[in-house]
Protein backbone atom coordinates (compact mmCIF):
# COMPACT_ATOMS: atom_id res chain seq x y z
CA UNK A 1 77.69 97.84 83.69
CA UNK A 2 76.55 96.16 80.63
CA UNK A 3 76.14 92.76 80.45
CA UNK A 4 79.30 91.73 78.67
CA UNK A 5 81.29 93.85 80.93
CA UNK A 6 79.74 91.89 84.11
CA UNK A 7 80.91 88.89 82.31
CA UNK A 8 84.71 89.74 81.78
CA UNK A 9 84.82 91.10 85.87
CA UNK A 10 83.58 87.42 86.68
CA UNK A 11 86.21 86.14 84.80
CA UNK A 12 88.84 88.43 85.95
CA UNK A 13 88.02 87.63 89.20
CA UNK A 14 87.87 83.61 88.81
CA UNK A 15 91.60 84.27 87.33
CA UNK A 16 92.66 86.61 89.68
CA UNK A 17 91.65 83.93 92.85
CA UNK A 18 93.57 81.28 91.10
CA UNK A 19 96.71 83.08 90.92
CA UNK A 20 96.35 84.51 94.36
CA UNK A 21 96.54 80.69 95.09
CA UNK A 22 99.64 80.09 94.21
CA UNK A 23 101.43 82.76 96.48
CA UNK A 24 104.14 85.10 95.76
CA UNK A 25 106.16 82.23 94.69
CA UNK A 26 103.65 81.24 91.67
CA UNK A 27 103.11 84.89 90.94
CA UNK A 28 106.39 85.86 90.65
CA UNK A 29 106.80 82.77 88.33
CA UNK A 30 104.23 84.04 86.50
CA UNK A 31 104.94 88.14 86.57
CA UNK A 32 108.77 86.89 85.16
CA UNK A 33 107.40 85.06 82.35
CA UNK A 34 104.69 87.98 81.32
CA UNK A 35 108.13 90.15 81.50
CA UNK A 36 109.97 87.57 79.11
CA UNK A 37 106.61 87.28 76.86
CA UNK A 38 106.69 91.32 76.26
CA UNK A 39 110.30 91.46 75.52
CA UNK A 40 109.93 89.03 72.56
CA UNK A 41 106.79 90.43 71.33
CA UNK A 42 107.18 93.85 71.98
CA UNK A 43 110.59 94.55 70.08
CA UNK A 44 109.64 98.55 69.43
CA UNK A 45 109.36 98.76 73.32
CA UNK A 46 112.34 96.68 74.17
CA UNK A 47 114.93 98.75 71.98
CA UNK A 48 113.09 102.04 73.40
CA UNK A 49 113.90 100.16 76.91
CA UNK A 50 117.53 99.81 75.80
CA UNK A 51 118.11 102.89 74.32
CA UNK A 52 116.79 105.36 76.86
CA UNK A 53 119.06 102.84 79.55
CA UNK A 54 122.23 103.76 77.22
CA UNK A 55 121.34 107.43 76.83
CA UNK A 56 120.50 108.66 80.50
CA UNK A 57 122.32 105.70 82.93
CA UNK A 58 126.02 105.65 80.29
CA UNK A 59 125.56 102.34 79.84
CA UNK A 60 127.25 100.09 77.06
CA UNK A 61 124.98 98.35 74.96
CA UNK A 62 125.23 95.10 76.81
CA UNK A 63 124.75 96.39 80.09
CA UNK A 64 121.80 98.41 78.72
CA UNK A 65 119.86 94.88 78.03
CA UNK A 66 120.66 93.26 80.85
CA UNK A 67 119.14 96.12 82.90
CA UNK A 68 116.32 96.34 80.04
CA UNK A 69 115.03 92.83 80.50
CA UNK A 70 115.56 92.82 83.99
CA UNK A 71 113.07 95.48 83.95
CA UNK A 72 110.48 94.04 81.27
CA UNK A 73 110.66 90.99 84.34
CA UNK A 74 110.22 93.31 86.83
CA UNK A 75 107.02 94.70 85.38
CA UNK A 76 105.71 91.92 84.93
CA UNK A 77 105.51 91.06 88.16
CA UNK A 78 104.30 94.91 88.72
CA UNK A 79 101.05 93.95 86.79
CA UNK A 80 100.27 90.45 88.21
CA UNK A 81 100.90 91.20 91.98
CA UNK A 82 97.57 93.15 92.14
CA UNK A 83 96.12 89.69 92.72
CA UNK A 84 97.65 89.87 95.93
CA UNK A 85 96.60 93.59 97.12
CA UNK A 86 93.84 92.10 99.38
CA UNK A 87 96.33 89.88 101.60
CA UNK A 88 99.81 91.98 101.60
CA UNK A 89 99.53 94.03 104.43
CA UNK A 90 102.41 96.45 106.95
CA UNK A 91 102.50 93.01 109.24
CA UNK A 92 103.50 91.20 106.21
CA UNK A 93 107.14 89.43 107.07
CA UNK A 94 108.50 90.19 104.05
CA UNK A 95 107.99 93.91 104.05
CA UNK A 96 110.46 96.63 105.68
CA UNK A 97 111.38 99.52 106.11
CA UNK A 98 113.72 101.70 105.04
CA UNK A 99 114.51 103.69 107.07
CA UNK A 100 112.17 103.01 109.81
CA UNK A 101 112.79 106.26 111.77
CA UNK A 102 111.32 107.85 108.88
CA UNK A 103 108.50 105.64 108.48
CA UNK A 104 107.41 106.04 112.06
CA UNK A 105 107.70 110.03 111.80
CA UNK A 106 105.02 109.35 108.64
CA UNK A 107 103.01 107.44 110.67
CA UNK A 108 103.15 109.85 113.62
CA UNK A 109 102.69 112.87 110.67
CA UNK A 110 99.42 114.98 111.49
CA UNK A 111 99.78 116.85 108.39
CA UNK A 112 98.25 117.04 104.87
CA UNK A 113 100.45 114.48 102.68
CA UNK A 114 101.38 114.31 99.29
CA UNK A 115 103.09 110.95 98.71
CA UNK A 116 104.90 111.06 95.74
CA UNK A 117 105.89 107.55 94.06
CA UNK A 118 106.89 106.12 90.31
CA UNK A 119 106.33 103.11 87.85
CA UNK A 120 109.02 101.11 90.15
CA UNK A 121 109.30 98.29 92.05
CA UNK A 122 105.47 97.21 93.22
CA UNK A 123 103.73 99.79 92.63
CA UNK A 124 100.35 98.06 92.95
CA UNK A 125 101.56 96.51 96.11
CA UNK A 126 102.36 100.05 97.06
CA UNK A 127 98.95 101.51 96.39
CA UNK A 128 97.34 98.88 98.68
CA UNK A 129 100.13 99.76 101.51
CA UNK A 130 99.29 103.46 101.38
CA UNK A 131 95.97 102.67 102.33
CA UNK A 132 97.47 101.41 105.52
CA UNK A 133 98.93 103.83 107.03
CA UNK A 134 96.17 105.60 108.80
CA UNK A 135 92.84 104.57 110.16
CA UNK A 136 89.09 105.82 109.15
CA UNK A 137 88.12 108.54 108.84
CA UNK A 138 91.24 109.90 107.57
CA UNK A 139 91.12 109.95 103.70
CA UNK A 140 93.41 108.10 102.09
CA UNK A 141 93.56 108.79 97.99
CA UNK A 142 95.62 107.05 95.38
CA UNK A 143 95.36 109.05 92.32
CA UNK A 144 95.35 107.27 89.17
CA UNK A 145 94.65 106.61 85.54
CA UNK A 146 91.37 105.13 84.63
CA UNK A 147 90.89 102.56 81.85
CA UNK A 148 88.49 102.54 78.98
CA UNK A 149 87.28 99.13 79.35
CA UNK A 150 84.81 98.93 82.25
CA UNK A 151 85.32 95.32 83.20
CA UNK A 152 89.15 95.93 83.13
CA UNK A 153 88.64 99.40 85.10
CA UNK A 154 86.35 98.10 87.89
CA UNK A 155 88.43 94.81 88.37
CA UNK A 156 91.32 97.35 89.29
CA UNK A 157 89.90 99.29 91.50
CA UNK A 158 88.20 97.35 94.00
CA UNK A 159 91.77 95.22 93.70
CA UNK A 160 93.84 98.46 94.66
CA UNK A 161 90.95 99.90 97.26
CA UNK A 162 90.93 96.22 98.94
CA UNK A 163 92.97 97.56 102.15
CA UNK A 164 91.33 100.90 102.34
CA UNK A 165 92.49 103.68 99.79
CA UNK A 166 90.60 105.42 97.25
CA UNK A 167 90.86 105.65 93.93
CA UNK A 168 90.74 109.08 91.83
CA UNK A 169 90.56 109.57 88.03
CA UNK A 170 93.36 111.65 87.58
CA UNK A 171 91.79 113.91 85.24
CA UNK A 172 88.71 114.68 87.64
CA UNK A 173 91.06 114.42 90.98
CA UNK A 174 92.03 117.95 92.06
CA UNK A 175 89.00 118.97 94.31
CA UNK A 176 88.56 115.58 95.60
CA UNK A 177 92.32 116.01 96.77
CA UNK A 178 91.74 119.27 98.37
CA UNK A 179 89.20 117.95 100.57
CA UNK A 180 91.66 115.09 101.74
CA UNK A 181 94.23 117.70 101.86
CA UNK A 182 92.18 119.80 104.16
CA UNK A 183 91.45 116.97 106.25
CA UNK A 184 95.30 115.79 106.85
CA UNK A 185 94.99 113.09 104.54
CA UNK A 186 96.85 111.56 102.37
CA UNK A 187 97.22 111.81 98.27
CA UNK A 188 99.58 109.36 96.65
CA UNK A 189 100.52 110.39 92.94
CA UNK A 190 102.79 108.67 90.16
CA UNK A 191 105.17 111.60 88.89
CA UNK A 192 107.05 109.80 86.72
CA UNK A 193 104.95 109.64 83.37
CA UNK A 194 105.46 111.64 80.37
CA UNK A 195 102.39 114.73 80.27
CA UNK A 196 101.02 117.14 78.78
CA UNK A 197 102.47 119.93 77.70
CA UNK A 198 99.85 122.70 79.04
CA UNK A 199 99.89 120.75 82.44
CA UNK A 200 103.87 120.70 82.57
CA UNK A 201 106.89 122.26 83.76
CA UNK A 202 110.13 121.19 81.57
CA UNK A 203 112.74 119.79 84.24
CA UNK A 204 116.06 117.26 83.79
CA UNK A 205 115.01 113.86 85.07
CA UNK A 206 118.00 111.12 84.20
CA UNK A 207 119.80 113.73 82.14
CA UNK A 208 117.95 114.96 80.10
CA UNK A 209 114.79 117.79 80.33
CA UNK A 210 111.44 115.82 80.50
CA UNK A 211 107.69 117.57 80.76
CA UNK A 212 107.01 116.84 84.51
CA UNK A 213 103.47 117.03 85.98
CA UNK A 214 103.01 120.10 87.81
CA UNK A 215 99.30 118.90 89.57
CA UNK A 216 101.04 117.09 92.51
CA UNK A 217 102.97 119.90 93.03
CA UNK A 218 100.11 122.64 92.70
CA UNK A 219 97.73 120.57 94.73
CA UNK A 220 100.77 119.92 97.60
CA UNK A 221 101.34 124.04 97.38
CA UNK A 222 97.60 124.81 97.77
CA UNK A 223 96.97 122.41 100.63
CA UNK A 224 100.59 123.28 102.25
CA UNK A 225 101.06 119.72 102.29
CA UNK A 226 104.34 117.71 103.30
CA UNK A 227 105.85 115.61 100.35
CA UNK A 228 107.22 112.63 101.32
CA UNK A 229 108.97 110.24 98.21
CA UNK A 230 108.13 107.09 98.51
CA UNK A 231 108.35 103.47 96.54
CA UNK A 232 108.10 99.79 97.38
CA UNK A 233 111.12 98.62 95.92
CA UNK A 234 111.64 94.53 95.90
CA UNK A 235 115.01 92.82 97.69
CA UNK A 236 114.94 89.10 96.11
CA UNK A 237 111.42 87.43 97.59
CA UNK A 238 110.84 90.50 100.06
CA UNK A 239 109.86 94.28 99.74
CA UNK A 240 110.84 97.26 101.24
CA UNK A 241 109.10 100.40 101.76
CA UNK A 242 111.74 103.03 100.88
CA UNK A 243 110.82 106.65 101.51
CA UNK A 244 113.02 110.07 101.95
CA UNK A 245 112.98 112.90 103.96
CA UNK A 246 109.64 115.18 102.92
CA UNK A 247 109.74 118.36 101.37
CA UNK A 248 107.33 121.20 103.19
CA UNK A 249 105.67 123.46 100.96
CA UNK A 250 104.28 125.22 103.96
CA UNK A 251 108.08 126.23 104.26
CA UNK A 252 108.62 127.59 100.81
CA UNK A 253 109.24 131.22 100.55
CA UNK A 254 109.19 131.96 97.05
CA UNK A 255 106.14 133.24 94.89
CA UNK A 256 103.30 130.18 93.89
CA UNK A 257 104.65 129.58 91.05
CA UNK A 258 108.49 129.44 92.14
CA UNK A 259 106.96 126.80 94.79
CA UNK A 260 105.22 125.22 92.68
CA UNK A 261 108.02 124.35 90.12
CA UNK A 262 110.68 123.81 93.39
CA UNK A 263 108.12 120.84 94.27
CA UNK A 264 107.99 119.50 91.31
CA UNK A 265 112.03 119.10 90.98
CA UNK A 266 111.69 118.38 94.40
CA UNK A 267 109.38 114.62 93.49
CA UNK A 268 111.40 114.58 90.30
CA UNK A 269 115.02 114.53 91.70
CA UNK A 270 113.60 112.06 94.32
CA UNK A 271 112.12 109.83 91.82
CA UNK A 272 115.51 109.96 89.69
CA UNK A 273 117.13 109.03 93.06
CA UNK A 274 115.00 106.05 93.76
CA UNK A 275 116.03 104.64 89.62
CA UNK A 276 119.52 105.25 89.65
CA UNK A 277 119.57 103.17 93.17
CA UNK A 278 118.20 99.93 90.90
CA UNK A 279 117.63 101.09 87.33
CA UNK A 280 116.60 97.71 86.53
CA UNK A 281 113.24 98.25 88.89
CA UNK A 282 111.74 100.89 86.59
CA UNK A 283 109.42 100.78 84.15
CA UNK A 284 111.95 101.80 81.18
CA UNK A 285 109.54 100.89 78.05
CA UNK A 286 107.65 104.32 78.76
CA UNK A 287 107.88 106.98 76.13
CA UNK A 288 109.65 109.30 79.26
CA UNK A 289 110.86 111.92 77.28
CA UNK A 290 108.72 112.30 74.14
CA UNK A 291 107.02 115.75 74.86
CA UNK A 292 109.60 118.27 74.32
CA UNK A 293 109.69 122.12 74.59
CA UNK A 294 109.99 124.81 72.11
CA UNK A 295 113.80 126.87 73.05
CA UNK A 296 113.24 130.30 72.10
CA UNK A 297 116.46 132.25 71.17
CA UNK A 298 117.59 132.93 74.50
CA UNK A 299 118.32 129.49 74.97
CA UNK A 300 114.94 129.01 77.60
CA UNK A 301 111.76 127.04 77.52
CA UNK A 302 108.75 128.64 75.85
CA UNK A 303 105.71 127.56 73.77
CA UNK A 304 105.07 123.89 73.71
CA UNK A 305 106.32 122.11 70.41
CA UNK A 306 102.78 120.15 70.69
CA UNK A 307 100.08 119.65 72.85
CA UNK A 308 100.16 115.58 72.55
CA UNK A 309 98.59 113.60 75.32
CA UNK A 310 100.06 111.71 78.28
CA UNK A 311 101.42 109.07 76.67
């Protein structure tokens, strides 16, 4: 790391320990007024917010903001509660679950595991949880997008691997995942992100058809894996680890690529489940829908319009 870079980390840190301080009182303080900063200075991302709300959830205008700042809040708090990765853990009182039958049967699950989770509620909090679950040796992967800035990027990551869990570049993650797999470990992805169009199979999420990552699902397929939807969703001052019943590949009759594509509507449908429960958790200011696919004639997907990158 270059020198500059080793200077910014030190800082990050210093920052990040004086936060922490405060508690999730004074970071919560602070993750709502981030959320209020963006939605003044960021008008291009707060109309997208409220316009995609009004499209896909039928909401009038000024329900649409309401749920639109709400969510620019919630976000906020998203990016600041990575302070606290290191000290939220499953014995935390403010943390349930939801249900816990299902919880324990994930716990008790001897299986390769796809976890399959979204830009909602804490989903840093949730990165550091999934760590938890099992014990060494069992791998335990969080698979994720790396930044450019190498300060930035390594102040993340040893945040999010704090409790245990590794983290993956997405784009170099797939044999790294089949080793896990082949262990019974777990692989946590984020399948609600827009994607490319060569890496994605055109599916209605909220309404409308969005380009949904089909890696999850191939790498869940291959490694006969058990999906299991999951998010930490946030109730007031507390969180609650909300999962659904799993999805096993291992049980899918169909040809590869019919399985494939049934497990990715399988994460997506969850995912849409888990938003329309509290739209105002999700992480609406994402371009969602912006790669679209070419209709031939016959009225049916074909040839990408573009190949634009993940936005």
């Amino acid at each position: 790391m270059r020198s500059g870079s080793k200077v910014k980390l030190a800082l990050l840190r210093f920052f990040a320990s004086l936060v922490a301080c405060t508690g999730f009182s004074g970071v919560t303080a602070l993750g709502n007024a981030m959320g209020r900063l963006i939605w003044k200075l960021v008008p291009e991302r707060r109309e997208l917010a409220i316009s995609s709300i009004m499209k896909h959830l039928n909401k009038d205008r000024a329900e649409a903001e309401r749920i639109a700042f709400e969510s620019f809040r919630h976000n906020g708090r998203s990016f600041v509660e990575i302070v606290l990765t290191h000290t939220f853990g499953m014995d935390s009182p403010r943390l349930r679950f939801d249900p816990p039958e299902l919880f324990e049967e994930l716990k008790n699950c001897q299986r390769p595991i796809v976890a399959a989770t979204a830009h909602f509620g804490s989903w840093e909090l949730l990165a550091s949880l999934l760590g938890q679950v099992y014990e060494a040796p069992r791998p335990r992967m969080v698979v994720v997008r790396r930044y450019p800035d190498e300060a930035v990027q390594a102040f993340i990551a040893e945040r999010r691997q704090a409790t245990g869990a590794t983290m993956v570049g997405h784009r170099r993650a797939a044999m790294d995942v089949v080793r896990a797999l082949h262990k019974n470990g777990i692989a946590a992805f984020l399948v609600d992100h827009n994607t490319k169009t060569r890496e994605a199979a055109f599916l209605p999420f909220l309404g409308e058809e969005a380009a949904v990552n089909m890696g999850p699902a191939l790498l869940a397929v291959r490694g006969k894996a058990l999906v299991w939807p999951v998010v930490l969703e946030r109730d007031g001052s507390d969180y609650v680890f909300r999962l659904q019943k799993p999805l096993d590949t291992a049980e899918l009759t169909g040809t590869r690529e019919e399985n494939i594509r049934e497990t990715a509507r399988f994460y997506t449908e969850a995912v849409e489940s888990f938003i329309r429960r509290a739209p105002e958790q999700w992480f609406w200011m994402h371009e969602r829908w912006k790669t679209k696919a070419r209709t031939s004639k016959a009225g049916t997907n074909s040839a990408p319009l573009s190949n634009e990158d993940d936005d």
